[in-house]
C-alpha atoms as a PDB file:
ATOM      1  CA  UNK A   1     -66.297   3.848  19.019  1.00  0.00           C
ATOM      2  CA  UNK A   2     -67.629   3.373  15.308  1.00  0.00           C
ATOM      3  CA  UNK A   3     -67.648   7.054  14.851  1.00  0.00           C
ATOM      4  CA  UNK A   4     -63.894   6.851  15.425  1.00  0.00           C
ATOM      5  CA  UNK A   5     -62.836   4.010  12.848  1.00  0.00           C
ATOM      6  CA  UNK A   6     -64.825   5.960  10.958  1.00  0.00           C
ATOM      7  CA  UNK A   7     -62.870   9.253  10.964  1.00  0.00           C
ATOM      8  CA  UNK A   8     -59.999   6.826  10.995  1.00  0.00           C
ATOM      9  CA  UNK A   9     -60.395   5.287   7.721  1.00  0.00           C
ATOM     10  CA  UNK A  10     -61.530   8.408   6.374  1.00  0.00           C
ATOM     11  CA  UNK A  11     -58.310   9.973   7.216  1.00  0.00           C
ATOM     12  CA  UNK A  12     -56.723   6.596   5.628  1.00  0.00           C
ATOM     13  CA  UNK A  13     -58.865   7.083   2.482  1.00  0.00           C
ATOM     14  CA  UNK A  14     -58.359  11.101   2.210  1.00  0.00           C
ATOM     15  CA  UNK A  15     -54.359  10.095   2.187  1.00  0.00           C
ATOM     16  CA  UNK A  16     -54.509   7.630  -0.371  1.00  0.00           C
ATOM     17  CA  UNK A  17     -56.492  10.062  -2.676  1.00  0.00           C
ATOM     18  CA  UNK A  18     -53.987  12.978  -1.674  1.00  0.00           C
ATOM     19  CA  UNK A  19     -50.398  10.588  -1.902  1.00  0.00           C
ATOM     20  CA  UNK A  20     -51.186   7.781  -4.459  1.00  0.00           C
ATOM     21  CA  UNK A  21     -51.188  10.385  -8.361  1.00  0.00           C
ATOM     22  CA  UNK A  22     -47.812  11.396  -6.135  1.00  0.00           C
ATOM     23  CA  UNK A  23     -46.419   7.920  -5.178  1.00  0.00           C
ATOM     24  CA  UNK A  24     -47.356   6.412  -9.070  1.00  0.00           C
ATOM     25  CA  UNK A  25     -45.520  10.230 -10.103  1.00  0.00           C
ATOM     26  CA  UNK A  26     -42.112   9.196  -8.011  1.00  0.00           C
ATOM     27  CA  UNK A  27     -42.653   5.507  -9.614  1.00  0.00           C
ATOM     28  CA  UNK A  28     -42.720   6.630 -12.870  1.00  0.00           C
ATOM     29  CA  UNK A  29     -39.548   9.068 -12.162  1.00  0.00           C
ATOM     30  CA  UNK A  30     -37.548   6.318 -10.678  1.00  0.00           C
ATOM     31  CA  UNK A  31     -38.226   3.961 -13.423  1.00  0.00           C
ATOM     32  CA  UNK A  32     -37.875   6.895 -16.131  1.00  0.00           C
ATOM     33  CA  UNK A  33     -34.465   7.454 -14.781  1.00  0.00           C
ATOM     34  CA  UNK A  34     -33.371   3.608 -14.329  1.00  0.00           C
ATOM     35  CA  UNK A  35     -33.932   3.627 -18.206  1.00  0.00           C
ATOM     36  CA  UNK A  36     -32.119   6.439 -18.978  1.00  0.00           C
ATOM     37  CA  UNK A  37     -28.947   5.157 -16.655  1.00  0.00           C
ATOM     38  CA  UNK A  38     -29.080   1.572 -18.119  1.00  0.00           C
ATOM     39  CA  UNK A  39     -29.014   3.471 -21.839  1.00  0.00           C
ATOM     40  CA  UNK A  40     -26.199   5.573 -20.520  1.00  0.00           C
ATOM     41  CA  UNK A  41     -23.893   3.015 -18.938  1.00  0.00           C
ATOM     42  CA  UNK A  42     -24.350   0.727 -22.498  1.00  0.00           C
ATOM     43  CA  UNK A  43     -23.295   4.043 -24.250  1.00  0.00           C
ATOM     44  CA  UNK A  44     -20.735   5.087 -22.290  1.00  0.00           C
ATOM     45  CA  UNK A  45     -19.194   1.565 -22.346  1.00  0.00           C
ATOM     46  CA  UNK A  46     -19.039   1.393 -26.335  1.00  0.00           C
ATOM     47  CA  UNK A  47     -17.939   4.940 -26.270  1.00  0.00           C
ATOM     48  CA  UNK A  48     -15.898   5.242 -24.124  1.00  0.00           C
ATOM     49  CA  UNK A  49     -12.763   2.441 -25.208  1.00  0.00           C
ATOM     50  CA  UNK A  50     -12.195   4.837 -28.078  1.00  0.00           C
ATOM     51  CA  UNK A  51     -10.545   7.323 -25.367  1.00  0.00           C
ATOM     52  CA  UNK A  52      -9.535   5.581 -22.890  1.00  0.00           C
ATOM     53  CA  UNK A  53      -7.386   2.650 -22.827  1.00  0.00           C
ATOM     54  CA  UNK A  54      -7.843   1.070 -19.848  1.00  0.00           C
ATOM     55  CA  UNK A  55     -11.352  -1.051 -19.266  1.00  0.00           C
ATOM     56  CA  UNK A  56     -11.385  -0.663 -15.852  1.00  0.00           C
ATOM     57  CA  UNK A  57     -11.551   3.447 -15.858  1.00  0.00           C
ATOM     58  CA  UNK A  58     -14.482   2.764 -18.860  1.00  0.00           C
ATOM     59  CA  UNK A  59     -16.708   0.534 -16.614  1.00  0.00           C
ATOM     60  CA  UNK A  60     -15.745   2.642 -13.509  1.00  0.00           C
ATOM     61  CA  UNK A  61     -17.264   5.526 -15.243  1.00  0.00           C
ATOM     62  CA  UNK A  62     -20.103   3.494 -16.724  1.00  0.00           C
ATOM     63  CA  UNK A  63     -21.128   2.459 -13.480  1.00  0.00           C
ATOM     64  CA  UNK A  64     -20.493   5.789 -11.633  1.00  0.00           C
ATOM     65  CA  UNK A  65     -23.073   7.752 -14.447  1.00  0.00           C
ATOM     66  CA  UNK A  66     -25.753   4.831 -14.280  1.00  0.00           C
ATOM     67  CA  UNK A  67     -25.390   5.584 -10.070  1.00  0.00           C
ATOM     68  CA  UNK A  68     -25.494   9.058 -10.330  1.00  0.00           C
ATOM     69  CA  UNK A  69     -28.468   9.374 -12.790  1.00  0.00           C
ATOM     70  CA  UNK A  70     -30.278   6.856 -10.393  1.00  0.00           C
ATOM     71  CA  UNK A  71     -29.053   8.820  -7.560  1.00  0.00           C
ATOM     72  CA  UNK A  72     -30.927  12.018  -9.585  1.00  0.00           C
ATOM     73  CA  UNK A  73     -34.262  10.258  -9.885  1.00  0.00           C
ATOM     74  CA  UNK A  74     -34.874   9.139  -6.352  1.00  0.00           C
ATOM     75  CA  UNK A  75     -33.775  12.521  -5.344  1.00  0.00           C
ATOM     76  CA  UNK A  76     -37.156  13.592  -7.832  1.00  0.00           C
ATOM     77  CA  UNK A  77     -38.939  11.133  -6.640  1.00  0.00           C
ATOM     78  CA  UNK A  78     -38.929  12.385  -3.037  1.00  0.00           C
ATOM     79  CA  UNK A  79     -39.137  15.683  -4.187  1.00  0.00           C
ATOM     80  CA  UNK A  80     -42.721  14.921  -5.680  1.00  0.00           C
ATOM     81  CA  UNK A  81     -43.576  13.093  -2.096  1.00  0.00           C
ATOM     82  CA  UNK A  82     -42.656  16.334  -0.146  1.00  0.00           C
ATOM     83  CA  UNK A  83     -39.609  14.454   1.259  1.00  0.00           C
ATOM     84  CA  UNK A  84     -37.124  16.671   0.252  1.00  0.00           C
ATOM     85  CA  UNK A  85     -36.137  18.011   3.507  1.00  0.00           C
ATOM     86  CA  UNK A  86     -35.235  14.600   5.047  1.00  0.00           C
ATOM     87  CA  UNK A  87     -32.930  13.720   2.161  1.00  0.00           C
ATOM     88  CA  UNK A  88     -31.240  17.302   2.134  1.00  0.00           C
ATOM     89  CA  UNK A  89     -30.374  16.384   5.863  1.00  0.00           C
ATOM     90  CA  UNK A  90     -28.545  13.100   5.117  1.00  0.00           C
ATOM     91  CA  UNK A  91     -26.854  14.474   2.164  1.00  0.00           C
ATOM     92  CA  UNK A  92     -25.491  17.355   4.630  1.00  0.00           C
ATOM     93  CA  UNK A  93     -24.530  14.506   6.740  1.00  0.00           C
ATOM     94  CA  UNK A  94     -23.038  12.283   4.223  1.00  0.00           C
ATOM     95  CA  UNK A  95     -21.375  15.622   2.772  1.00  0.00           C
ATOM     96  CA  UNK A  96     -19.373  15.571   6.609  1.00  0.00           C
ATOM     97  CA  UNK A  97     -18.293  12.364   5.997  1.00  0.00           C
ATOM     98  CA  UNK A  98     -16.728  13.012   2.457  1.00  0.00           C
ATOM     99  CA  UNK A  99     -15.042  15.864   3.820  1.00  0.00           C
ATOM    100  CA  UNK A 100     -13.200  13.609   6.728  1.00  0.00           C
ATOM    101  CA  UNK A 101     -12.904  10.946   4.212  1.00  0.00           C
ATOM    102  CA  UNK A 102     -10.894  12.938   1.584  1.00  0.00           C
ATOM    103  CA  UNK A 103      -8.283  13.939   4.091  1.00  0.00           C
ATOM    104  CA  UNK A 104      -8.100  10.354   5.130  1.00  0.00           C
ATOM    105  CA  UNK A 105      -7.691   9.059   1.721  1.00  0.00           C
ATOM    106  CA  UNK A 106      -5.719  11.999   0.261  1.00  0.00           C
ATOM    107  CA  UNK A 107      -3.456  10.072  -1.028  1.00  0.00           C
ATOM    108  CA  UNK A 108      -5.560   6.837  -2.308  1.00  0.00           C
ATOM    109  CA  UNK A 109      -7.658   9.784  -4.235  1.00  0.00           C
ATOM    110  CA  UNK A 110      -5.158  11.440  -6.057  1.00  0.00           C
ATOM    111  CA  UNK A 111      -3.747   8.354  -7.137  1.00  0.00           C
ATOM    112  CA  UNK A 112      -7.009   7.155  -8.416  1.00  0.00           C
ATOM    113  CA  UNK A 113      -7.963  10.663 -10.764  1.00  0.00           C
ATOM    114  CA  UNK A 114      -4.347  10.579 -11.762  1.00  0.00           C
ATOM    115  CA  UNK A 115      -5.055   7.021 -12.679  1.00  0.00           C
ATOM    116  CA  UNK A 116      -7.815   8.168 -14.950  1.00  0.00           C
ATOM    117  CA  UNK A 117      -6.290  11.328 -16.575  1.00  0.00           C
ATOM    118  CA  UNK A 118      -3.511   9.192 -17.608  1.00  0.00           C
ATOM    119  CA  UNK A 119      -5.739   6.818 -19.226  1.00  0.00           C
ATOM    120  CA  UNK A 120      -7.783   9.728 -21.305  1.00  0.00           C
ATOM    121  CA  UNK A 121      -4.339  11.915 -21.763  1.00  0.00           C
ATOM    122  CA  UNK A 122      -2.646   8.865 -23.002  1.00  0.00           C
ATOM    123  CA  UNK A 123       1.145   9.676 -22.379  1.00  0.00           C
ATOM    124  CA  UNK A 124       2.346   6.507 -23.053  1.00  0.00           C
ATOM    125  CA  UNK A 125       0.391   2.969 -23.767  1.00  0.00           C
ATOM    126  CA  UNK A 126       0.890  -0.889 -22.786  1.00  0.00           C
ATOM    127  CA  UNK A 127       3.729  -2.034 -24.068  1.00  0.00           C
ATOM    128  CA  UNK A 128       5.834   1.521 -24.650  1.00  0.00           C
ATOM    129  CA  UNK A 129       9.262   1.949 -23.069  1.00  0.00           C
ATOM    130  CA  UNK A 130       9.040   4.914 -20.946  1.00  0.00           C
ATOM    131  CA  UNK A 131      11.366   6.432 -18.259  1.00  0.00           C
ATOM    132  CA  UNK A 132       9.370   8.182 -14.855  1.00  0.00           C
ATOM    133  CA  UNK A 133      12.121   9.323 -12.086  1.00  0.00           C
ATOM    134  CA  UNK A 134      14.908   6.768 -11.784  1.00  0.00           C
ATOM    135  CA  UNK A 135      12.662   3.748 -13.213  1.00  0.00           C
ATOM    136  CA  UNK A 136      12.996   3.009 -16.581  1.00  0.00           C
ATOM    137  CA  UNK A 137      11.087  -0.171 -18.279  1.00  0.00           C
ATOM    138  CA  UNK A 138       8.453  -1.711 -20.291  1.00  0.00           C
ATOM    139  CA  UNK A 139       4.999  -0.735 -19.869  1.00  0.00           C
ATOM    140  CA  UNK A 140       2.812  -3.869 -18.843  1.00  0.00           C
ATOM    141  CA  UNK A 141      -0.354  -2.508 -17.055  1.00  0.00           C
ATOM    142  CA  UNK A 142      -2.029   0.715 -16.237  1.00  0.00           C
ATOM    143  CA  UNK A 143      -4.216   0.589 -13.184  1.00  0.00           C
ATOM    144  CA  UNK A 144      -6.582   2.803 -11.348  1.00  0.00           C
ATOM    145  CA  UNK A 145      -3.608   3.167  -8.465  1.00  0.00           C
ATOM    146  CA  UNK A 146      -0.605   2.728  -9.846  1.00  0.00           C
ATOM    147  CA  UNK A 147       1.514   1.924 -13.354  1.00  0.00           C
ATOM    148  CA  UNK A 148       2.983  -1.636 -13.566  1.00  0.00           C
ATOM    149  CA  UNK A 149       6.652  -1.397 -15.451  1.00  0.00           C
ATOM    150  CA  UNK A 150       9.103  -4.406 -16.355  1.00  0.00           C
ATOM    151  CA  UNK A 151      12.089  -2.868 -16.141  1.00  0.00           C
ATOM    152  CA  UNK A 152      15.230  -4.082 -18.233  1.00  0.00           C
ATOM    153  CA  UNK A 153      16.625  -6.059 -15.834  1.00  0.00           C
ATOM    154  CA  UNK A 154      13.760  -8.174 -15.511  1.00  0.00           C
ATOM    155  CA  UNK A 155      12.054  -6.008 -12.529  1.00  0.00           C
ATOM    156  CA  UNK A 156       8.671  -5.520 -11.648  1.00  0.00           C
ATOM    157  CA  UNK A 157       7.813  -2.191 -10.659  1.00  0.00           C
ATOM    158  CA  UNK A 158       4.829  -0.102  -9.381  1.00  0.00           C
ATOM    159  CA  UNK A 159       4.872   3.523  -9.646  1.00  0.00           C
ATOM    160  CA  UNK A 160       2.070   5.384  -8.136  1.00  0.00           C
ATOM    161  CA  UNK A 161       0.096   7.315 -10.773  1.00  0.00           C
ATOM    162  CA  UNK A 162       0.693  10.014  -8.843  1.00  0.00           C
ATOM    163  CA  UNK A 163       4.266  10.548  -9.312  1.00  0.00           C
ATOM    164  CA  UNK A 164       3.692   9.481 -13.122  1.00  0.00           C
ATOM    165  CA  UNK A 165       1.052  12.236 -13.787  1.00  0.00           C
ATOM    166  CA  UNK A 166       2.858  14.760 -11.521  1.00  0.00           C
ATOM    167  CA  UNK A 167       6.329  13.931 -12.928  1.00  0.00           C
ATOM    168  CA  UNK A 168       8.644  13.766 -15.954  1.00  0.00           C
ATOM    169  CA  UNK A 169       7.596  11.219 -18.686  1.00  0.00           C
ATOM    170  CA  UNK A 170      10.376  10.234 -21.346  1.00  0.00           C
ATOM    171  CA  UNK A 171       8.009   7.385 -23.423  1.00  0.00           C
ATOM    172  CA  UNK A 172      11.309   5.692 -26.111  1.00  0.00           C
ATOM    173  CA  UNK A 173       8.492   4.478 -28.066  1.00  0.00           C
ATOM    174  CA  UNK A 174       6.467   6.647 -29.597  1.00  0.00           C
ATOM    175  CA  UNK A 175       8.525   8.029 -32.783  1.00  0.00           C
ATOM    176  CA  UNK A 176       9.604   5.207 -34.848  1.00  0.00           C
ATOM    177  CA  UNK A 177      13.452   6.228 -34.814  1.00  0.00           C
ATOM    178  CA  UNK A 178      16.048   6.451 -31.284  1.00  0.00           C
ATOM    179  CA  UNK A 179      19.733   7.799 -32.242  1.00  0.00           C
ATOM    180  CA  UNK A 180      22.830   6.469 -30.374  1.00  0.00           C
ATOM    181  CA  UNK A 181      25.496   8.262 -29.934  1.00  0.00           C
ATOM    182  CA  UNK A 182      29.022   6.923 -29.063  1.00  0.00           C
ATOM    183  CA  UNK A 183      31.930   9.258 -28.443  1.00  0.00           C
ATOM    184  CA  UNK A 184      35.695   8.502 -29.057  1.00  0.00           C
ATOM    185  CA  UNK A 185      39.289  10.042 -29.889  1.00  0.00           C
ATOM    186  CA  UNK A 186      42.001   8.771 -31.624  1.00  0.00           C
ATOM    187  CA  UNK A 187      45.577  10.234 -31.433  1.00  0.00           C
ATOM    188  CA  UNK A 188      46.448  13.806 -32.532  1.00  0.00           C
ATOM    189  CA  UNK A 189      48.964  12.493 -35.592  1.00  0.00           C
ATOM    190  CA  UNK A 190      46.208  10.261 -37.121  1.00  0.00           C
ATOM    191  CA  UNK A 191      44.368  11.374 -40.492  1.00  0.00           C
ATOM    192  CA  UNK A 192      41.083  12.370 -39.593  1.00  0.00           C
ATOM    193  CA  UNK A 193      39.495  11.601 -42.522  1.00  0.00           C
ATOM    194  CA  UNK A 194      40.616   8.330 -42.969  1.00  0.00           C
ATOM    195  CA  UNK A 195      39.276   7.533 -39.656  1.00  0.00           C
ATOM    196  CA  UNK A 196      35.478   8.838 -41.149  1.00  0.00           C
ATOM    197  CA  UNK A 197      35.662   7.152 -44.274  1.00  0.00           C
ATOM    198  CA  UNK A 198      36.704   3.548 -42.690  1.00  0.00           C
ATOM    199  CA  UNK A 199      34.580   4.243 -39.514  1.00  0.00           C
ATOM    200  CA  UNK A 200      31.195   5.183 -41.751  1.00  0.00           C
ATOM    201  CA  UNK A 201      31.401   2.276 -44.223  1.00  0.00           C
ATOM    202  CA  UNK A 202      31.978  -0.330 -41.615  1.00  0.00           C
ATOM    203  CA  UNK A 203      29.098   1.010 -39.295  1.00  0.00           C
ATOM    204  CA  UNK A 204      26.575   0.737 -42.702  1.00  0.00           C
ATOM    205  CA  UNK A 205      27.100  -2.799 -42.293  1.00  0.00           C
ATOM    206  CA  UNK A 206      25.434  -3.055 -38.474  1.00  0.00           C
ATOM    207  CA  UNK A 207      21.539  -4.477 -38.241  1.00  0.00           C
ATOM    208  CA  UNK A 208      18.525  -2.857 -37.092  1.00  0.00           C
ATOM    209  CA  UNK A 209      19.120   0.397 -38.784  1.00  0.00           C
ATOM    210  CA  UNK A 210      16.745   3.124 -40.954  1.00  0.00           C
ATOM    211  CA  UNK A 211      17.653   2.904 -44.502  1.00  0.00           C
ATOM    212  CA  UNK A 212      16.717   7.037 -45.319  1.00  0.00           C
ATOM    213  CA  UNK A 213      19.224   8.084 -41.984  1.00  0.00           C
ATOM    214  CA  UNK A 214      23.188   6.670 -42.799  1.00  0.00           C
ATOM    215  CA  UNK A 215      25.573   6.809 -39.629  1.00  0.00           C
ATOM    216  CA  UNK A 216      27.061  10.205 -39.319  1.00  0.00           C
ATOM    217  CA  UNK A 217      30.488  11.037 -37.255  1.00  0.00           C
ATOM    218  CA  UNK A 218      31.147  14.333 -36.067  1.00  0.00           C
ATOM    219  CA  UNK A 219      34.558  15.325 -34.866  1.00  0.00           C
ATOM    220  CA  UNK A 220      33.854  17.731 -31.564  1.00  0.00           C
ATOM    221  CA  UNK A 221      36.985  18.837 -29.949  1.00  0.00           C
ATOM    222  CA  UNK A 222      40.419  18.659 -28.940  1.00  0.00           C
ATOM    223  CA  UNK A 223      40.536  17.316 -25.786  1.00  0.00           C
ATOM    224  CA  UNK A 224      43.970  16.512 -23.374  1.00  0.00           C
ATOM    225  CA  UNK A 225      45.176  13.503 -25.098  1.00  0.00           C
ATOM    226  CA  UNK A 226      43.136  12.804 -28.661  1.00  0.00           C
ATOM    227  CA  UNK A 227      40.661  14.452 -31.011  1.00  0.00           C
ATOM    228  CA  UNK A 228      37.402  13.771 -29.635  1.00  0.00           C
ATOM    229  CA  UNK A 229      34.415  12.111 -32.397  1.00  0.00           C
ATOM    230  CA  UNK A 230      30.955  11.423 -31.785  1.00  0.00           C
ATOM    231  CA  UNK A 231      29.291   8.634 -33.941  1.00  0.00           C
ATOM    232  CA  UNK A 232      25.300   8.795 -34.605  1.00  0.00           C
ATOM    233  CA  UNK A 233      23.631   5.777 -35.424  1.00  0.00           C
ATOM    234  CA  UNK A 234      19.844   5.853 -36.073  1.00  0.00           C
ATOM    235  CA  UNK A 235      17.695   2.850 -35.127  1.00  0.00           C
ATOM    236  CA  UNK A 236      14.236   1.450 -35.365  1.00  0.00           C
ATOM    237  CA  UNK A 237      12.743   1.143 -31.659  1.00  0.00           C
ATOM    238  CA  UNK A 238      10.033  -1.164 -32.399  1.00  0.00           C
ATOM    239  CA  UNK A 239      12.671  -4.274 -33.135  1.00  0.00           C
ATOM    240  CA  UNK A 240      13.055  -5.528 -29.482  1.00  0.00           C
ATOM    241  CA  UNK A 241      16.763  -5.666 -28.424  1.00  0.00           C
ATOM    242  CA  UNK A 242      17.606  -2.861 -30.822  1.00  0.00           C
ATOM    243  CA  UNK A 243      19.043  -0.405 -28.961  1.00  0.00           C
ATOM    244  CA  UNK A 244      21.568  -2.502 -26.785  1.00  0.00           C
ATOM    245  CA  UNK A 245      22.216  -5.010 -29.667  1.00  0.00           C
ATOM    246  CA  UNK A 246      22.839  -1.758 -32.074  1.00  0.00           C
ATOM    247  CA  UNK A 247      24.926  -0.113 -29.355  1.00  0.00           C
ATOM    248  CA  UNK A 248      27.129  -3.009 -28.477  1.00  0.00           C
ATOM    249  CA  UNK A 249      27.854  -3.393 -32.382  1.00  0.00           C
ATOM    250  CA  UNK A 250      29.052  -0.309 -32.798  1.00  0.00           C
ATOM    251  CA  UNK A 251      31.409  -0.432 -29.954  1.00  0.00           C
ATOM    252  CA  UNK A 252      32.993  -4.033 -31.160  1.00  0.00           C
ATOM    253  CA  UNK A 253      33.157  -2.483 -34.942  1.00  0.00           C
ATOM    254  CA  UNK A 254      35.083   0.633 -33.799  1.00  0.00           C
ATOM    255  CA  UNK A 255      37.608  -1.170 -31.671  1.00  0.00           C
ATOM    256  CA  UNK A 256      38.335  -3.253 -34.453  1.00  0.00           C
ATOM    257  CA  UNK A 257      38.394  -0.972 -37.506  1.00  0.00           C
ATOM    258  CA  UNK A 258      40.802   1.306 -35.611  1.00  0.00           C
ATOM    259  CA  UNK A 259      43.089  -1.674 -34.665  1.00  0.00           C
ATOM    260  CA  UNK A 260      42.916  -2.945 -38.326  1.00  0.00           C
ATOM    261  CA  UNK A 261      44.181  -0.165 -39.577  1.00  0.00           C
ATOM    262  CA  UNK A 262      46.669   0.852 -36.597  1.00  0.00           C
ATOM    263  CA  UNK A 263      45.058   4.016 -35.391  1.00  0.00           C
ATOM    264  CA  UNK A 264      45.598   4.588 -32.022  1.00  0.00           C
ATOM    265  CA  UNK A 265      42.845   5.194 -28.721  1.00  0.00           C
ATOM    266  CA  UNK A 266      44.918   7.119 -26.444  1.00  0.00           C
ATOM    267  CA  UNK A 267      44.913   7.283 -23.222  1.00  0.00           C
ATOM    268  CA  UNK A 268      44.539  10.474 -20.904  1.00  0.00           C
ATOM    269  CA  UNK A 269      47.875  11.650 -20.502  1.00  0.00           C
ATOM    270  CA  UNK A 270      48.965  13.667 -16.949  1.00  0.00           C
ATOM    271  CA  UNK A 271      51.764  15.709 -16.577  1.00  0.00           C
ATOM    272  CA  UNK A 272      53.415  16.102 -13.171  1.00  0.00           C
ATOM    273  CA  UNK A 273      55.725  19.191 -12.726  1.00  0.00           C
ATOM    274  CA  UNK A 274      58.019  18.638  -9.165  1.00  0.00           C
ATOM    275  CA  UNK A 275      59.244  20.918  -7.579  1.00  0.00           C
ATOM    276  CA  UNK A 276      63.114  20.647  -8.251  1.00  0.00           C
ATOM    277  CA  UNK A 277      63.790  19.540  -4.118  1.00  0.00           C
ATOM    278  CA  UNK A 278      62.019  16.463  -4.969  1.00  0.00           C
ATOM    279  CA  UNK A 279      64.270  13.703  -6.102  1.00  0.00           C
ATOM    280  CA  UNK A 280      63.212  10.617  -7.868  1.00  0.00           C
ATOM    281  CA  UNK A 281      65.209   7.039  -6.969  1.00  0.00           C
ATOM    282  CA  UNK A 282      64.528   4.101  -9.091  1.00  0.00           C
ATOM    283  CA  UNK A 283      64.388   0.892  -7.155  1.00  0.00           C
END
């Protein structure tokens, strides 16, 4: 009987001599590594803001790299223990489940990495006026699903990044200068140029517009009824309400330095040719 503690402490001892320089070795990895993730995830977090706009995609990443590099050392660490072969099995397990996983949440992960490339790609930032599909608005927040607009109507909307990333983005905001065009026609008897030179000096009156780019009015064609113009006013963005404020200006001046002056708007003019069976009564 004390022959056989004997061996059995033996054994004990013989595997604390053979596993302890090895367990101190996957000690030292695992602490090695925490260091280099917590240095990582501080760098990455001061780094980062200067290409991405959105905190949440800079502490997402922070976090995932400080995981990941922890991730790396335990995987060393029972590499030096010789338990390499146990974790390779639940990673090929845990692999399985990913691959189920993505097709479950297809949709939820495309969002999400459109999320991010929109925040690094910067197509538009908080605060822009953009247009994506049918929706057009004020950017108010960008978030790891979906983009939050406010659209001009007072509207809150949430586009999936998907359909932002994957789609057409028209962003009003980022040259300092939007033209508006207005088209018209006045009668074919008036003078032409009178109708530029009253048009243009009235429309240099109207707010909100860049001093180096003057109004310009083109006259485009001769349509049914009146000589067609087009009037091209150039704006600053940034000045909130400039656009429709500009726009509905414009309109009010033109109606009322062509009635000031008596020049005519026309209206479309049909033609009916009867046959000459058809009579016309007049009650």
């Amino acid at each position: 009987m004390l022959e056989k503690v004997q061996i059995y402490l033996q054994g004990i001892l013989l595997n604390i001599q053979v596993y302890a320089p090895k367990l101190l070795m996957s000690l030292a990895a695992i602490f090695i590594f925490f260091v280099i993730a917590k240095v990582m995830k501080s760098f990455l977090r001061k780094t980062l803001p200067r290409f991405a706009q959105n905190e949440l995609v800079t502490e997402l990443i922070a976090k995932f790299t400080f995981f990941l590099l922890l991730f790396i050392g335990c995987f060393w660490a029972l590499d030096i223990l010789g338990l390499n072969k146990t974790l390779t099995t639940a990673l090929a397990g845990l692999g399985v489940l990913g691959f189920a996983l993505s097709f479950a949440f297809q949709d939820i992960a495309t969002n999400f990495i459109s999320g991010i490339l929109i925040a690094f790609l910067k197509p538009f930032k908080i605060g822009d006026a953009i247009e994506v599909g049918s929706h057009v608005g004020t950017v108010k927040g960008i978030y790891l699903r979906a983009t939050q607009l406010e659209s001009f109507t007072g509207l809150c909307i949430m586009i999936p990044n998907k359909e932002i990333f994957m789609g057409r983005i028209t962003n009003f905001s980022v040259y300092p200068r939007r033209r508006i065009d207005l088209s018209c026609g006045v009668a074919y008897e008036t003078d032409l140029e009178l109708v530029r030179d009253l048009l243009l000096s009235e429309l240099e009156k109207l707010p909100n517009q860049l001093p180096d780019r003057p109004p310009k009015l083109f006259f485009t064609e001769f349509s049914d009824s009146s000589i067609d113009f087009t009037l091209q006013l150039w704006i600053d963005p940034t000045i909130p309400g400039a656009f429709w404020e500009t726009r509905h200006l414009a309109i009010l001046c033109i109606k009322k330095t062509l009635d000031q002056a008596n020049i005519n708007i026309p209206f479309p003019i049909r033609t009916l040719d009867l046959p000459q069976s058809v009579s016309l009564t007049k009650n």
